[in-house]
C-alpha atoms as a PDB file:
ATOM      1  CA  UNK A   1       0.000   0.000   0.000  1.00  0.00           C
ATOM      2  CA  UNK A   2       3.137   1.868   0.948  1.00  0.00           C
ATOM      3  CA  UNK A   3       4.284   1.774  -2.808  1.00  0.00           C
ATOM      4  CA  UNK A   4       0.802   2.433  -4.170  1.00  0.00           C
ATOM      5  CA  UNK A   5       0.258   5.296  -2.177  1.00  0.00           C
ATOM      6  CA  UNK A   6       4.157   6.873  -3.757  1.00  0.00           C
ATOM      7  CA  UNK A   7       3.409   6.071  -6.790  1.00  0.00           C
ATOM      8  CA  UNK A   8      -0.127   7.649  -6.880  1.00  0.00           C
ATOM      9  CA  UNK A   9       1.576  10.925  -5.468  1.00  0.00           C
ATOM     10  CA  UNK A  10       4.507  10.600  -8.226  1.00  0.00           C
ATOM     11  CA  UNK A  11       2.565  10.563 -10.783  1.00  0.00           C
ATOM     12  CA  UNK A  12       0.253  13.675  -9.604  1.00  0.00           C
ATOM     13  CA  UNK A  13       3.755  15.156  -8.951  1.00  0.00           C
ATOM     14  CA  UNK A  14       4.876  13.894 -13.133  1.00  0.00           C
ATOM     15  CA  UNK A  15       1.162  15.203 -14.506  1.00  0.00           C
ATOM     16  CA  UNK A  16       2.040  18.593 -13.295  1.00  0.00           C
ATOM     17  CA  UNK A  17       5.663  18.516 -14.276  1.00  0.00           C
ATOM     18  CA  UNK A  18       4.536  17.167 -17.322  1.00  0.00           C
ATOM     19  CA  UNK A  19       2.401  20.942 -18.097  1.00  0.00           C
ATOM     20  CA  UNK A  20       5.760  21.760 -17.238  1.00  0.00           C
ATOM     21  CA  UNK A  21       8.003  20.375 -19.529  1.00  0.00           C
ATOM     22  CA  UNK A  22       6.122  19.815 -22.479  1.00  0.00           C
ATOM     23  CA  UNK A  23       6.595  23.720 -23.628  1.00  0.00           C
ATOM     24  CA  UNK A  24      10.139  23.523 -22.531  1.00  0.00           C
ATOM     25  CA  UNK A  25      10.764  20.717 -24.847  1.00  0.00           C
ATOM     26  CA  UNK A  26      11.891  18.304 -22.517  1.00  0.00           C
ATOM     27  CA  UNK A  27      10.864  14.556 -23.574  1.00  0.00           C
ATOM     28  CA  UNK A  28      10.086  11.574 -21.256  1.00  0.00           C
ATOM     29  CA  UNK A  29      13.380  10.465 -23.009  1.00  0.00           C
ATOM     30  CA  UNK A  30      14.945  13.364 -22.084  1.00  0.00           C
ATOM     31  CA  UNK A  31      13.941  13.525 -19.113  1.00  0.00           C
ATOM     32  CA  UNK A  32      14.500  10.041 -18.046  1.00  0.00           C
ATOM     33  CA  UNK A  33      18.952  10.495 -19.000  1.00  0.00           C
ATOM     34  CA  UNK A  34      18.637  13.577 -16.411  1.00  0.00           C
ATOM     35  CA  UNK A  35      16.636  11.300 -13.765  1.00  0.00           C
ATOM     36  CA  UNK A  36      19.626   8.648 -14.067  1.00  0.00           C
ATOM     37  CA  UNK A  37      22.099  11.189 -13.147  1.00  0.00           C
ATOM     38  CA  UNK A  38      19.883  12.615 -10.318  1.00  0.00           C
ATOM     39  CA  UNK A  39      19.783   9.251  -8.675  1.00  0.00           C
ATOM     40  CA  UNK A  40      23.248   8.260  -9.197  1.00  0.00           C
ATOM     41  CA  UNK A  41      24.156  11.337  -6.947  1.00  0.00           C
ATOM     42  CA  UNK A  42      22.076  11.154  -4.075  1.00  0.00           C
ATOM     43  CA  UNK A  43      22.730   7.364  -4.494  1.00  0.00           C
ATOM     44  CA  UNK A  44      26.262   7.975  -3.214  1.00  0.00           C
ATOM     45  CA  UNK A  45      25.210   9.977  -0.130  1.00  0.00           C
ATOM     46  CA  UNK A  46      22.758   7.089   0.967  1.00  0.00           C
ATOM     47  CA  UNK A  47      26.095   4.588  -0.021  1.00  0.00           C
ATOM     48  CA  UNK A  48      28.586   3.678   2.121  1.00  0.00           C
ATOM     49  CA  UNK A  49      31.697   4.774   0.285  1.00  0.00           C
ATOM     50  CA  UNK A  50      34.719   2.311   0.211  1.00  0.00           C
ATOM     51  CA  UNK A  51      37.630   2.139   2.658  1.00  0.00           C
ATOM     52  CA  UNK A  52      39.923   4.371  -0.320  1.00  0.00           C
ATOM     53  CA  UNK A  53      36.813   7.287  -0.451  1.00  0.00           C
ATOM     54  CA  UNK A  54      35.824   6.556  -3.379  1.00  0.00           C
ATOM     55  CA  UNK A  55      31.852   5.932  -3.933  1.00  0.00           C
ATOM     56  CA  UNK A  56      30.505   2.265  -3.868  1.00  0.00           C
ATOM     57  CA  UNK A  57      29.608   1.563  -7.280  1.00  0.00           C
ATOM     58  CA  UNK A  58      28.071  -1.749  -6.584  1.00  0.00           C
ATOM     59  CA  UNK A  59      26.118  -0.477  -3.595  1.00  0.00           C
ATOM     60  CA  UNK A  60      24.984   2.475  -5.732  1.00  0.00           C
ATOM     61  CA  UNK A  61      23.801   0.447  -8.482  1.00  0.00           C
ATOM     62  CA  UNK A  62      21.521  -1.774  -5.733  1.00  0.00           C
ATOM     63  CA  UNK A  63      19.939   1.579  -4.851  1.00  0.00           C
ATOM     64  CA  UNK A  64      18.992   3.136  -8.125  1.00  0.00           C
ATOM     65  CA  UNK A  65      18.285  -0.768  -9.786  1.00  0.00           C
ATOM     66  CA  UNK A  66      21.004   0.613 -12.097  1.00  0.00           C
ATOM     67  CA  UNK A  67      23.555  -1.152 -13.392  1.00  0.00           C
ATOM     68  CA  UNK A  68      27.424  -1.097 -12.382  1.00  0.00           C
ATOM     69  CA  UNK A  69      28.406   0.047 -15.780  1.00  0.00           C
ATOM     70  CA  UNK A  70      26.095   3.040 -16.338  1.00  0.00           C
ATOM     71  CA  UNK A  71      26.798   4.112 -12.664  1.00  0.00           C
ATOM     72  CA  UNK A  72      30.599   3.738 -13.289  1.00  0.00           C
ATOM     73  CA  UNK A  73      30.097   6.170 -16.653  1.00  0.00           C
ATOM     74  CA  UNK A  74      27.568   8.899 -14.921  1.00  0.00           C
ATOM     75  CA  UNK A  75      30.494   9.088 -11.654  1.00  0.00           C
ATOM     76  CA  UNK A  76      32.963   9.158 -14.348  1.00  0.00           C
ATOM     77  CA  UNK A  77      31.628  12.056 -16.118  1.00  0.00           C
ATOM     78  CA  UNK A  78      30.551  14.073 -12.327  1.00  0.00           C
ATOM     79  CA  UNK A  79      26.652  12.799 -13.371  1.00  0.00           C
ATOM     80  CA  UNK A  80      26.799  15.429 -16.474  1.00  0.00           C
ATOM     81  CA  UNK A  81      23.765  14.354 -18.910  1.00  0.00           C
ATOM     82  CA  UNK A  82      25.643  15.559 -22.157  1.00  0.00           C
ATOM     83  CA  UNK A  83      23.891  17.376 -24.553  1.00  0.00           C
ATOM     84  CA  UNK A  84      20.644  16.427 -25.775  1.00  0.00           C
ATOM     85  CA  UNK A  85      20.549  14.459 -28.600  1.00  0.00           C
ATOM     86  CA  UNK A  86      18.168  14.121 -31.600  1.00  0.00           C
ATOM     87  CA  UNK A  87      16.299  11.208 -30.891  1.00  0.00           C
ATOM     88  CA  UNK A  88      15.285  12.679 -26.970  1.00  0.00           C
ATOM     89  CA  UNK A  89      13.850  16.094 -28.993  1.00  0.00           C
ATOM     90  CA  UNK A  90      10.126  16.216 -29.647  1.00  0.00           C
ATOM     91  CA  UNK A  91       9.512  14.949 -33.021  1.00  0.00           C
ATOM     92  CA  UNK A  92       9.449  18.176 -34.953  1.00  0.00           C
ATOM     93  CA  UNK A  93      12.148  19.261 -33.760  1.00  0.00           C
ATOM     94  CA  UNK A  94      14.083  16.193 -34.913  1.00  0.00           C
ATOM     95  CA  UNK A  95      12.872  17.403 -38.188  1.00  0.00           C
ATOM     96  CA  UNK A  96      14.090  20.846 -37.629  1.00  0.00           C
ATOM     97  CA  UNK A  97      17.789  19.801 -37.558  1.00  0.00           C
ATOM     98  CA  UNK A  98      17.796  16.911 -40.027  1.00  0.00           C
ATOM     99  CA  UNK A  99      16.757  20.063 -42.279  1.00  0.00           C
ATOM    100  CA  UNK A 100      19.278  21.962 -41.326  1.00  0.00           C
ATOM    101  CA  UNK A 101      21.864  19.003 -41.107  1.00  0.00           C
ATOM    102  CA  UNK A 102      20.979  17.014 -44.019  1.00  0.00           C
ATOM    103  CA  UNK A 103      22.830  17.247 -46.975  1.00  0.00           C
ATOM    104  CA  UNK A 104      20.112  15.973 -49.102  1.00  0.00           C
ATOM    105  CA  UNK A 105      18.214  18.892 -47.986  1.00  0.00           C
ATOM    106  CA  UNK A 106      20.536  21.831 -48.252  1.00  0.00           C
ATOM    107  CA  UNK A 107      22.768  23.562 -50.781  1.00  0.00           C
ATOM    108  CA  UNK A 108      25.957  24.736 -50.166  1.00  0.00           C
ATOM    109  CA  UNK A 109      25.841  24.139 -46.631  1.00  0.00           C
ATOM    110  CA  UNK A 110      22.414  26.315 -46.303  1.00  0.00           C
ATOM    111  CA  UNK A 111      19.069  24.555 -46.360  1.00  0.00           C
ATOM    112  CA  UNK A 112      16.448  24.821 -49.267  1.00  0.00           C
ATOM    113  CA  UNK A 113      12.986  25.818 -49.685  1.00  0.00           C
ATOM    114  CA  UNK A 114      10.986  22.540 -49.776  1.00  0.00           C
ATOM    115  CA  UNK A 115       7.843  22.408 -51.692  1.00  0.00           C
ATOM    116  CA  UNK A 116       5.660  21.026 -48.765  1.00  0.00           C
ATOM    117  CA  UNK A 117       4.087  18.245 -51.011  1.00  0.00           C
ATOM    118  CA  UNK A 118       5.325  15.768 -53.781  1.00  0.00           C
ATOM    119  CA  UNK A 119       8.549  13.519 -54.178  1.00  0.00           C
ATOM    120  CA  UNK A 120      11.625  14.350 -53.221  1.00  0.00           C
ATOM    121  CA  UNK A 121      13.230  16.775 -51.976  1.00  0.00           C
ATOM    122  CA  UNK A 122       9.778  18.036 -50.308  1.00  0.00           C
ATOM    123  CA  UNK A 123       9.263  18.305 -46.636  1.00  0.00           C
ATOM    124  CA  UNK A 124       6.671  15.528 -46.973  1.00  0.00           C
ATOM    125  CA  UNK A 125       9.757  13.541 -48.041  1.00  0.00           C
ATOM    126  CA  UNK A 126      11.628  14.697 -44.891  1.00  0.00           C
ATOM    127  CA  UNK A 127       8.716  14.110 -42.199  1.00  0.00           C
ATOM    128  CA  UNK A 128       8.346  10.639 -43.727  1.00  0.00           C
ATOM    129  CA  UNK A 129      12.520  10.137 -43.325  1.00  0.00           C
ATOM    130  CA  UNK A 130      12.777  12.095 -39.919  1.00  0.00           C
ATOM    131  CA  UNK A 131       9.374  12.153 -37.905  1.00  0.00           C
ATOM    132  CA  UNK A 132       8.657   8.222 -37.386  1.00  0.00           C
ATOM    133  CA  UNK A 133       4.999   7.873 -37.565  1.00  0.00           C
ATOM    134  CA  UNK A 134       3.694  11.353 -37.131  1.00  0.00           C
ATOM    135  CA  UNK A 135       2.219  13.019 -40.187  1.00  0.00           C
ATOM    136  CA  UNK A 136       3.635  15.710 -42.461  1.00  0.00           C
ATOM    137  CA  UNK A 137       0.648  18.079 -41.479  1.00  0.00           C
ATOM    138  CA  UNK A 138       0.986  17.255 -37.824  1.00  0.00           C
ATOM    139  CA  UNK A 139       4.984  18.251 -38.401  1.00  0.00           C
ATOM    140  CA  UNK A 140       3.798  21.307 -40.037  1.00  0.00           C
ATOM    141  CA  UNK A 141       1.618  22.560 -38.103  1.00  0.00           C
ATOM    142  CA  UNK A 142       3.880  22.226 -34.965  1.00  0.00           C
ATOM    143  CA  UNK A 143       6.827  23.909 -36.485  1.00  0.00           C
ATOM    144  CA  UNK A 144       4.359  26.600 -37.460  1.00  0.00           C
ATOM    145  CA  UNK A 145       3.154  27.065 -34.012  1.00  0.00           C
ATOM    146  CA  UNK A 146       6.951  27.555 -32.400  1.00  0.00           C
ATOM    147  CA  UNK A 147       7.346  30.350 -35.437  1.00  0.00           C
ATOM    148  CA  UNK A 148      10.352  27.912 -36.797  1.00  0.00           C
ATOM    149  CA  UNK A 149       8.875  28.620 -40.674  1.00  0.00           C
ATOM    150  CA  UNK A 150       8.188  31.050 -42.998  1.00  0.00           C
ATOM    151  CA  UNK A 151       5.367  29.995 -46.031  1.00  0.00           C
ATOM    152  CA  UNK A 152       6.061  30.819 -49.665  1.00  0.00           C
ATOM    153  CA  UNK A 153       4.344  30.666 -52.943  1.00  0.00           C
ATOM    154  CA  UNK A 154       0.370  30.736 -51.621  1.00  0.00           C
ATOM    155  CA  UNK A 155       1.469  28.039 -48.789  1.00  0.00           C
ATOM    156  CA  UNK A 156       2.789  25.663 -50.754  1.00  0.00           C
ATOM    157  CA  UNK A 157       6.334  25.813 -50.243  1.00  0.00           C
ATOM    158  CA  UNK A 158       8.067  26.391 -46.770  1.00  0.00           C
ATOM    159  CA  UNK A 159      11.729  27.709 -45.353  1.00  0.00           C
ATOM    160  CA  UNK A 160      13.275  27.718 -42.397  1.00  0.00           C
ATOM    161  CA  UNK A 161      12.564  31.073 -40.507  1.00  0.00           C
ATOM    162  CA  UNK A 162      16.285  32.133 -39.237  1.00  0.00           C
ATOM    163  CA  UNK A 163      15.010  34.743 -36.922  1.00  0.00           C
ATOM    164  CA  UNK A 164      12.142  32.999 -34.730  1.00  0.00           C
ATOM    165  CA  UNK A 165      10.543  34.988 -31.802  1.00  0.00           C
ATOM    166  CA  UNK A 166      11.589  34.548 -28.067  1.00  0.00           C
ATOM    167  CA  UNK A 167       8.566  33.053 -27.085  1.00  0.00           C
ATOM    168  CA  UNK A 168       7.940  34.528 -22.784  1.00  0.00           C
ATOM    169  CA  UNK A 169       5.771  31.282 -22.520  1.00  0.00           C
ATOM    170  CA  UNK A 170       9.122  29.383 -22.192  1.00  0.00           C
ATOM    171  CA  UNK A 171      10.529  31.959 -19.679  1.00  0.00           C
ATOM    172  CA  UNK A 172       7.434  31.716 -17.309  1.00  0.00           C
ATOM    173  CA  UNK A 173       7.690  28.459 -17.829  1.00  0.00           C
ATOM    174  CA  UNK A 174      11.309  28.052 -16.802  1.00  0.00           C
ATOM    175  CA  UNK A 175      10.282  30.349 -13.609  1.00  0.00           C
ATOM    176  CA  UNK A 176       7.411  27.937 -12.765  1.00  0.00           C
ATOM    177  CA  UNK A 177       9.959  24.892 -12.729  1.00  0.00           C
ATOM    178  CA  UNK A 178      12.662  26.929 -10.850  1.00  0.00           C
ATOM    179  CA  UNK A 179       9.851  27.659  -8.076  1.00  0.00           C
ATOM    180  CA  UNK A 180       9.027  23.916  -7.915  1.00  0.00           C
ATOM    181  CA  UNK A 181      13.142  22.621  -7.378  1.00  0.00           C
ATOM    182  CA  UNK A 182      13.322  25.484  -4.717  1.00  0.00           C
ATOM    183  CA  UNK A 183      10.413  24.289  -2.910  1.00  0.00           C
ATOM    184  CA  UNK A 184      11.380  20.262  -3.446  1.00  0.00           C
ATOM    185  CA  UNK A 185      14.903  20.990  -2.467  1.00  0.00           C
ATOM    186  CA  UNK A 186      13.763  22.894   0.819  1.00  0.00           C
ATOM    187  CA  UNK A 187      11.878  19.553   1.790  1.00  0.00           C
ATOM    188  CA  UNK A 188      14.484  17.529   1.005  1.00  0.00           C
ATOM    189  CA  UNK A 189      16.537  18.575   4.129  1.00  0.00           C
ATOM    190  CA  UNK A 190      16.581  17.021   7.267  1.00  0.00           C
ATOM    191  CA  UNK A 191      13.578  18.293  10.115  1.00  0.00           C
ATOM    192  CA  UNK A 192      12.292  20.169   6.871  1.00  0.00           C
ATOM    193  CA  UNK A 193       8.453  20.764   7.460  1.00  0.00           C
ATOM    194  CA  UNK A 194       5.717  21.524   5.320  1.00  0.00           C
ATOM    195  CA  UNK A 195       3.195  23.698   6.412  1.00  0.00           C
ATOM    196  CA  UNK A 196       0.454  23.966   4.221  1.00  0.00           C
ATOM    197  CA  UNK A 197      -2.420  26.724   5.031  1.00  0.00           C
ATOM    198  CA  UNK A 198      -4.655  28.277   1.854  1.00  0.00           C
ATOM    199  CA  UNK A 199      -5.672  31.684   1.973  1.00  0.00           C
ATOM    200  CA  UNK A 200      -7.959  33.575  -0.276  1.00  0.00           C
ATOM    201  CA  UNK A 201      -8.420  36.810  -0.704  1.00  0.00           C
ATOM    202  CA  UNK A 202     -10.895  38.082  -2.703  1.00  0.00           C
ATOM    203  CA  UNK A 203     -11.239  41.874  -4.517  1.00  0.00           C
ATOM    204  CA  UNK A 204     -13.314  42.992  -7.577  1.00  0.00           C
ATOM    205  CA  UNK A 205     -11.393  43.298 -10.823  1.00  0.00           C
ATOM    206  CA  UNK A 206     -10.814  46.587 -10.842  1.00  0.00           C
ATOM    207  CA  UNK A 207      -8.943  46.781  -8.023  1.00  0.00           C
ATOM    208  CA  UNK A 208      -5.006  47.435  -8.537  1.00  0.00           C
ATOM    209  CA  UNK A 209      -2.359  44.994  -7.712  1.00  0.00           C
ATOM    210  CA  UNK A 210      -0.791  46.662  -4.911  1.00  0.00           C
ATOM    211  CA  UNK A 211      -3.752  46.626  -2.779  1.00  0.00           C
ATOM    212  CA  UNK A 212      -3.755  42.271  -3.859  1.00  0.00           C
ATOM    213  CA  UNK A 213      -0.415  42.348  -2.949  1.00  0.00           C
ATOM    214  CA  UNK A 214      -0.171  43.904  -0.004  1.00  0.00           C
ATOM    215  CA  UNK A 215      -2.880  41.324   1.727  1.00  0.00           C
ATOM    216  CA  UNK A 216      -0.793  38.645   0.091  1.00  0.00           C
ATOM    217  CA  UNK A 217       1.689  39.803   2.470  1.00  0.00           C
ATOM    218  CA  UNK A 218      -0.195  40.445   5.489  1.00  0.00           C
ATOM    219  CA  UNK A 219      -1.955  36.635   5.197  1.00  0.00           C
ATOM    220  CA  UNK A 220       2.371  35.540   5.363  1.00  0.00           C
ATOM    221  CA  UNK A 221       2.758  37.595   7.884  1.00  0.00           C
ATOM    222  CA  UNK A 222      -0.194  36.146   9.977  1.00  0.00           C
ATOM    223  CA  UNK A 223       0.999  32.689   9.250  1.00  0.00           C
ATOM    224  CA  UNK A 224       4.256  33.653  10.485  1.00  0.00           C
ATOM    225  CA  UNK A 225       2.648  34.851  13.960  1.00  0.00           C
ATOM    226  CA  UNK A 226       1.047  31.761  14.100  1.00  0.00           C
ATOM    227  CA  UNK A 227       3.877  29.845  14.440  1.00  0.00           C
ATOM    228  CA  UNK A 228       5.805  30.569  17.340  1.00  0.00           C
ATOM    229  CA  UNK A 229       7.328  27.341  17.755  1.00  0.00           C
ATOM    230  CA  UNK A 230       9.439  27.079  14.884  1.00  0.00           C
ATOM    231  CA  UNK A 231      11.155  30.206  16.433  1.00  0.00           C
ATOM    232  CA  UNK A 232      11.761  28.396  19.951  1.00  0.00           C
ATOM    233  CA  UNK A 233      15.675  28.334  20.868  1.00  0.00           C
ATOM    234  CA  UNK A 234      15.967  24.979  21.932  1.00  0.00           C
ATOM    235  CA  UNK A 235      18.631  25.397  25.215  1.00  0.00           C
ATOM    236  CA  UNK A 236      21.336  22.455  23.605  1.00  0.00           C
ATOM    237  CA  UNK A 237      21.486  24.502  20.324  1.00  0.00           C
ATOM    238  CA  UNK A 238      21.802  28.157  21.184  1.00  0.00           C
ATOM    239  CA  UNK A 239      23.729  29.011  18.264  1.00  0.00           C
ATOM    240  CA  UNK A 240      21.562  27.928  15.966  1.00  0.00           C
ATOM    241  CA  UNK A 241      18.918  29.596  14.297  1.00  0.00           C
ATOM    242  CA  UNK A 242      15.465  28.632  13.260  1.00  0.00           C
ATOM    243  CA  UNK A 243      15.135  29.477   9.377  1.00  0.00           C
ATOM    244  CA  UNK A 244      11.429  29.990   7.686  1.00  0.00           C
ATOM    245  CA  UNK A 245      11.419  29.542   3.870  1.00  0.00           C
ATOM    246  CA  UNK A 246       8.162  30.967   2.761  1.00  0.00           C
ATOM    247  CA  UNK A 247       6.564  29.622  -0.673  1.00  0.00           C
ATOM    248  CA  UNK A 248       3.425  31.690  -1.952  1.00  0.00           C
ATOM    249  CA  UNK A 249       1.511  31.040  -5.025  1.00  0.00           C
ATOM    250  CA  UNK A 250      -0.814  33.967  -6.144  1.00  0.00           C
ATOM    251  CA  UNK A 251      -3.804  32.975  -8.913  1.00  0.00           C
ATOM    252  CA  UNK A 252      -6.114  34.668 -10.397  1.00  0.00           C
ATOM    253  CA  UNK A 253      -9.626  34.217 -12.187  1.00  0.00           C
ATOM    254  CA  UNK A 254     -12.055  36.186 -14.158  1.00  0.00           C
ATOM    255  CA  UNK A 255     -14.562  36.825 -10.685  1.00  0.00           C
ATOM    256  CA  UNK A 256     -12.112  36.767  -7.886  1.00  0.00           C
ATOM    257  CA  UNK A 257      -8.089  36.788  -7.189  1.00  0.00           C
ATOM    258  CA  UNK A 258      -7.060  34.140  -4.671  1.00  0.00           C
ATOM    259  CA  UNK A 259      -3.822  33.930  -2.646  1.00  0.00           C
ATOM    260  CA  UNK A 260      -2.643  30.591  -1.391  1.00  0.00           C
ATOM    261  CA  UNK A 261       0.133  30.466   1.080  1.00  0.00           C
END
């Protein structure tokens, strides 16, 4: 039950990592060579190490249910993933830089202007060498999306746009999954607890943000007040110091804005 119970939170953990990830192109694949590494670290601080210092590769490997050999490599190489490879992008983006990498596809070094249907060269031709099962269209449509292509001759022939816009749904992305590690990593230390308490606050639309903001901070500040023990100098540990990490998550809908704490 134990098991079942971790595995049920994992994977609510995974489904929102997964909103995540998915528009900062990182793959189960991918995703799966950087999860190797990550447990091959902490591996060796749960590991004994060996009499000479170094880390127990054997005892390692138990841990993870990795094997010696791929535990030896990721030590070897200080856990570094390397970079991604082709076959751990999202499909499109495989197709992205076989165009730009094929020689079959370019001239002079410099990729051409495919006409998007009919025999080769055409980027049908190039989904159906590069993409696996996933449609031309499907392809197409995805690559248009990102901004990665520019359309030609009433749509039906394509190029590679060299100059594609930032898009800030990545970098608010990124910030959401730099928010999560911080908050992960807090827990992971020792006596680390999790206080959970949901506040809402609620103001009509047209109020500004600075009045939201400001009760954001006075609910923190309440639920600071309200927990004096956390600030209690025990009498063996007078030098240390009790540290609060405070987490807040502010959303907002179309009739109310809510802040959870």
């Amino acid at each position: 039950m134990k098991e079942d119970a971790a595995e049920l939170a994992l994977a609510a953990l995974l489904d929102a990592l997964a909103s995540v990830l998915i528009p900062l192109e990182i793959t189960p694949g991918r995703l799966s060579q950087i999860a190797r590494a990550s447990f091959v670290k902490i591996g060796i601080t749960q590991a004994r190490m060996r009499v000479s210092g170094r880390p127990h590769l054997a005892r390692i490997a138990a841990l993870t249910g990795l094997s010696r050999a791929e535990v030896k490599r990721l030590v070897s190489t200080n856990f570094k993933v390397g970079k991604r490879q082709p076959d751990t992008s999202p499909r499109a983006l495989r197709v992205l830089n076989a165009w730009q990498k094929s020689k079959r596809y370019s001239r002079a070094g410099r990729t051409r202007p495919l006409r998007i249907q009919g025999p080769f060269p055409s980027f049908e031709t190039l989904c159906r060498e590069y993409s696996g099962d996933i449609p031309y269209r499907v392809i197409l449509t995805e690559l248009e999306r990102r901004e990665n292509l520019t359309f030609q001759k009433n749509r039906s022939w394509v190029s590679i746009n060299r100059s594609p816009k930032h898009r800030a749904a990545q970098r608010d992305e990124l910030k959401s999954l730099v928010f999560a590690a911080s908050i992960i990593e807090s827990l992971s230390h020792e006596n680390a607890v999790l206080v959970r308490r949901k506040a809402t606050v609620k103001a009509p639309n047209n109020i500004q943000d600075s009045y939201v903001e400001k009760a954001v901070a006075g609910r923190v500040e309440g639920l600071l007040e309200s927990l004096p023990q956390l600030f209690v100098t025990r009498r063996n540990s007078r030098r240390n110091k009790a540290r609060v990490d405070v987490f807040t998550l502010v959303s907002k809908n179309n009739s109310i804005r809510s802040s959870r704490s």
